[in-house]
N, C-alpha and C. Protein backbone atom coordinates (compact mmCIF):
# COMPACT_ATOMS: atom_id res chain seq x y z
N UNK A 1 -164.02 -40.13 -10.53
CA UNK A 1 -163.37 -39.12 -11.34
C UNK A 1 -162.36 -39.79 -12.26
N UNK A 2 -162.27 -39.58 -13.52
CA UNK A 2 -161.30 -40.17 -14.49
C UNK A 2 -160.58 -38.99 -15.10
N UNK A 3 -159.27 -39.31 -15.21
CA UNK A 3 -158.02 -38.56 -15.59
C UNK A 3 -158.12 -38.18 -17.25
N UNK A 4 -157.63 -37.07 -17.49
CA UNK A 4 -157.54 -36.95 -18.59
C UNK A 4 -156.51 -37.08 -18.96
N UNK A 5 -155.31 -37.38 -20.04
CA UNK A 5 -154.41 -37.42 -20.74
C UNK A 5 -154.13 -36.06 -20.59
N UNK A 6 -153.01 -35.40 -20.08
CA UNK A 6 -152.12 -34.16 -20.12
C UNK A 6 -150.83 -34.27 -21.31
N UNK A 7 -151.27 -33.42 -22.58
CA UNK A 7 -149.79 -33.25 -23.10
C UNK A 7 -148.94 -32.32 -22.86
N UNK A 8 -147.76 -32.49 -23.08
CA UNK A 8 -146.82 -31.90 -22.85
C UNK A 8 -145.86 -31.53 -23.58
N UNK A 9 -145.21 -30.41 -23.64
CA UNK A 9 -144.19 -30.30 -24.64
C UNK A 9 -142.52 -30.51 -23.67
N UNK A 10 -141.91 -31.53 -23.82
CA UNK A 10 -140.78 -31.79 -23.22
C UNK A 10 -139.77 -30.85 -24.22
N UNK A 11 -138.73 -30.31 -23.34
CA UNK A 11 -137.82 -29.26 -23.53
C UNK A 11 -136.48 -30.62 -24.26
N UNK A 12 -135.43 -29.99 -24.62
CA UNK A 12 -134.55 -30.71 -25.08
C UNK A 12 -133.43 -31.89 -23.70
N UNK A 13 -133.86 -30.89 -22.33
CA UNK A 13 -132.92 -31.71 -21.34
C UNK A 13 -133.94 -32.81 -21.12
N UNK A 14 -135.47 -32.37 -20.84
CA UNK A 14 -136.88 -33.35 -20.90
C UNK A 14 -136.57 -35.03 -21.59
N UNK A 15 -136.49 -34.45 -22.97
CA UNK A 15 -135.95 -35.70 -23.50
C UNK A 15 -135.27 -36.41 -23.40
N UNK A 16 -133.60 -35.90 -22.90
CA UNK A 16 -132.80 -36.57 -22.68
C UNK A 16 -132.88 -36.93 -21.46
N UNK A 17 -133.64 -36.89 -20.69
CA UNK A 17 -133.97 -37.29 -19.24
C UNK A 17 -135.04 -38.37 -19.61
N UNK A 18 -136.16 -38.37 -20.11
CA UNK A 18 -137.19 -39.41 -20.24
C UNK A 18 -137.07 -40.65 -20.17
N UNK A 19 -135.81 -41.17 -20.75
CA UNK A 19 -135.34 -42.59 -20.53
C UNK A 19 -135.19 -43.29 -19.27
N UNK A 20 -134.41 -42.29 -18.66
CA UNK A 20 -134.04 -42.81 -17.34
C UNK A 20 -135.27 -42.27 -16.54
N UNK A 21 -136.00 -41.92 -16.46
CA UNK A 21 -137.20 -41.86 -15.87
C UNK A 21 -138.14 -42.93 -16.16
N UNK A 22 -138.31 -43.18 -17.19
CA UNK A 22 -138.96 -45.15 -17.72
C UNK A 22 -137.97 -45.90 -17.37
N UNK A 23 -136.97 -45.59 -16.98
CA UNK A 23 -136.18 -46.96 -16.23
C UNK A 23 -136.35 -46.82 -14.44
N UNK A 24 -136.46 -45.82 -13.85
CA UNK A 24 -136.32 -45.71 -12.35
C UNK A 24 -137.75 -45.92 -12.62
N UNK A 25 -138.57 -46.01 -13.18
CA UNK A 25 -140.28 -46.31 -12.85
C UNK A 25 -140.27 -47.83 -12.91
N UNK A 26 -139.81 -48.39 -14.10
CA UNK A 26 -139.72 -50.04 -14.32
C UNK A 26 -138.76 -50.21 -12.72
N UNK A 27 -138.04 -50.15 -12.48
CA UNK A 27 -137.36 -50.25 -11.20
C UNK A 27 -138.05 -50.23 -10.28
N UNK A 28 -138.67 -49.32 -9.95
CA UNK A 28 -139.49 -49.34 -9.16
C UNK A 28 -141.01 -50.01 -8.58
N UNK A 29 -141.18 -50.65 -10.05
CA UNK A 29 -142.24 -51.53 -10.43
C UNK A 29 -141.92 -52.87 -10.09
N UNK A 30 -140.73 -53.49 -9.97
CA UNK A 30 -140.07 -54.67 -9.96
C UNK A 30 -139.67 -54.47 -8.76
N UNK A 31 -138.95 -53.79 -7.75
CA UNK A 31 -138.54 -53.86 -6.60
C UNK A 31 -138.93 -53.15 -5.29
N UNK A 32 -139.62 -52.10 -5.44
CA UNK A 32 -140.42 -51.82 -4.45
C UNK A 32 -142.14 -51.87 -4.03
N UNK A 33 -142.43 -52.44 -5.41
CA UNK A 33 -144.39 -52.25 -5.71
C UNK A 33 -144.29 -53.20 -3.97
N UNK A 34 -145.52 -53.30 -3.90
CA UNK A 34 -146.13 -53.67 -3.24
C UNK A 34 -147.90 -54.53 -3.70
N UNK A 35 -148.46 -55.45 -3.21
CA UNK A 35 -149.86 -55.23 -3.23
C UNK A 35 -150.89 -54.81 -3.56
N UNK A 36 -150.10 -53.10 -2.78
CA UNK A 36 -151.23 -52.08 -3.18
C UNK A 36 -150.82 -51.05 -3.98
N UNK A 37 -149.69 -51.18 -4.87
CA UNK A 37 -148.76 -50.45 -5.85
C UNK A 37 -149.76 -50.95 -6.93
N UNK A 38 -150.09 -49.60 -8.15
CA UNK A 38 -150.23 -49.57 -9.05
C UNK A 38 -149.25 -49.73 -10.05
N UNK A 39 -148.82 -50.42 -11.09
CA UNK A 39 -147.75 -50.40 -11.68
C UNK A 39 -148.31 -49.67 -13.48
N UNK A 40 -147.39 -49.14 -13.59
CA UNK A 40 -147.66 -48.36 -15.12
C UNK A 40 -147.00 -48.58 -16.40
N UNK A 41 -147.37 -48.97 -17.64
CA UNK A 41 -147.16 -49.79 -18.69
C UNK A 41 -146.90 -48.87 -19.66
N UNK A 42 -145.78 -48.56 -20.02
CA UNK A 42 -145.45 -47.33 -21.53
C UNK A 42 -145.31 -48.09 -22.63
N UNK A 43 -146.26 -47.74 -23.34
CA UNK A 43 -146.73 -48.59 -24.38
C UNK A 43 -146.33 -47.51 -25.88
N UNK A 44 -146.16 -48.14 -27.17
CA UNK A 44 -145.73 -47.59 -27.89
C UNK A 44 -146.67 -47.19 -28.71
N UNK A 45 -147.48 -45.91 -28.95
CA UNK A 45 -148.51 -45.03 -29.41
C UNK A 45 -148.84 -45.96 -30.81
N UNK A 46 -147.82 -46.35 -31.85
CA UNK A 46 -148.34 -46.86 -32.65
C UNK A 46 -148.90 -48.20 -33.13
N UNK A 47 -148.29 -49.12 -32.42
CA UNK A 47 -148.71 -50.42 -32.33
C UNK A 47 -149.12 -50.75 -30.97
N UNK A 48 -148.88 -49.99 -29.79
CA UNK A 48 -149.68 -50.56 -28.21
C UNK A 48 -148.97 -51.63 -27.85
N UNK A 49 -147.69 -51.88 -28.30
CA UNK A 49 -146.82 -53.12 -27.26
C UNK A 49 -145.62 -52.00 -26.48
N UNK A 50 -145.66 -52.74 -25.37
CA UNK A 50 -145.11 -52.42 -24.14
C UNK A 50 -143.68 -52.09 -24.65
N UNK A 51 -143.08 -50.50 -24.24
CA UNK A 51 -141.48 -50.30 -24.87
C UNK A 51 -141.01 -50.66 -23.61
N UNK A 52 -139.67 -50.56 -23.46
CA UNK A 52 -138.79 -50.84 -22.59
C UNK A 52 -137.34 -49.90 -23.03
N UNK A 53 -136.46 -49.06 -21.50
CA UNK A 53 -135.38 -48.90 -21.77
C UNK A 53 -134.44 -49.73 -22.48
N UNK A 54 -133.51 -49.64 -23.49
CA UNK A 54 -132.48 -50.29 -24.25
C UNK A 54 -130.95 -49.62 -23.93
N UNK A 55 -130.25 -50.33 -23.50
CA UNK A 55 -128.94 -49.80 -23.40
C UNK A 55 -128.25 -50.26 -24.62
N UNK A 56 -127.63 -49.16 -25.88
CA UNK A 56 -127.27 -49.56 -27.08
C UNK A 56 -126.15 -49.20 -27.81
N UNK A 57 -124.75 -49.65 -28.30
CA UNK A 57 -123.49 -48.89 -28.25
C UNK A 57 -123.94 -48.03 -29.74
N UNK A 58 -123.16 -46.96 -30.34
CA UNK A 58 -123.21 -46.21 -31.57
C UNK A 58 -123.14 -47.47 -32.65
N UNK A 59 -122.90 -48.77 -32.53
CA UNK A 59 -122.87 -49.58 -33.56
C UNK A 59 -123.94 -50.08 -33.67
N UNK A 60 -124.89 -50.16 -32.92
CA UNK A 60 -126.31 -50.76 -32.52
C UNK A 60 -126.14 -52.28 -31.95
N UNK A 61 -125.34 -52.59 -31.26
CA UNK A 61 -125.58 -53.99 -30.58
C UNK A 61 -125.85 -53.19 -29.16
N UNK A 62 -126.97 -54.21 -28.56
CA UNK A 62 -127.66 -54.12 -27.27
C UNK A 62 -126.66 -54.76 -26.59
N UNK A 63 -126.72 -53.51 -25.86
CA UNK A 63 -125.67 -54.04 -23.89
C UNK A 63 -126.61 -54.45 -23.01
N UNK A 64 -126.28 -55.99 -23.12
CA UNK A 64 -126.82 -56.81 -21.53
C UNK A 64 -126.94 -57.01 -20.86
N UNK A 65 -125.49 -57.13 -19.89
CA UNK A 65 -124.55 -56.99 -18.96
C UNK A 65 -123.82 -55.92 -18.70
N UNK A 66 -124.34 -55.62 -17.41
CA UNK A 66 -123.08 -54.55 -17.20
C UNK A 66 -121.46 -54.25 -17.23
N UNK A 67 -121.13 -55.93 -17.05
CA UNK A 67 -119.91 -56.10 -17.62
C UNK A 67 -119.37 -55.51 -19.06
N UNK A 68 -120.19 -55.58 -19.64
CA UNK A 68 -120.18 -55.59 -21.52
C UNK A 68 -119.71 -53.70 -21.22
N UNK A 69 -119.86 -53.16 -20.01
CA UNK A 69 -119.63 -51.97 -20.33
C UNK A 69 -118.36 -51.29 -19.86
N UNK A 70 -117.47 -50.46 -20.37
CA UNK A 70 -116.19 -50.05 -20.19
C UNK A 70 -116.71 -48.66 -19.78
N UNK A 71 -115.79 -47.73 -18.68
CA UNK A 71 -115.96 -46.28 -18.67
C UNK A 71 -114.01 -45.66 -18.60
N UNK A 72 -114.51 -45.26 -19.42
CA UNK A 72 -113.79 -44.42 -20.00
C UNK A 72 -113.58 -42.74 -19.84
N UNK A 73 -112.44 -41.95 -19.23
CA UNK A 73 -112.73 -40.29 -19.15
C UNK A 73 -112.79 -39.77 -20.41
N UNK A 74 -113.62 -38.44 -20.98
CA UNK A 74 -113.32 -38.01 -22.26
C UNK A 74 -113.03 -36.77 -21.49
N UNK A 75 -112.39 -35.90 -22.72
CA UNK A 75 -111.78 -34.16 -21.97
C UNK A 75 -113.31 -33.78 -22.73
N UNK A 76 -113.55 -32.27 -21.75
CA UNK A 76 -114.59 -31.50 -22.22
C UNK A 76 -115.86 -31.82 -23.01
């Protein structure tokens, strides 16, 4: 039996969730697979190379290190 491709229309929280869902999957691909773990490859629809989560400040330099990151409270 072979799967068909299911689309979907992701809601606005959908989206903002999707990221971190391709990151707890890559996570999970790297530290718990196993053997007999299938691992799954999100590839970018228009050219077919492999995307990856990016952690990225509003200036656009990529955060590396978790060090590189400050938390900060904001009100409301």
């Amino acid at each position: 039996m072979t799967q068909t491709p299911r689309a979907c229309a992701l809601t606005d929280k959908g989206r903002d969730l999707y990221p971190v869902l391709v990151t707890l999957r890559e996570w999970g691909d790297r530290y718990l697979a196993d053997e007999t773990s299938v691992a799954r490859i999100h590839r970018h629809a228009g050219c077919g190379v492999p995307v990856h989560p990016v952690l990225r400040c509003d200036d656009g330099h990529i955060v590396d290190d978790h060090s590189e990151i400050e938390t900060r409270s904001v009100a409301g």
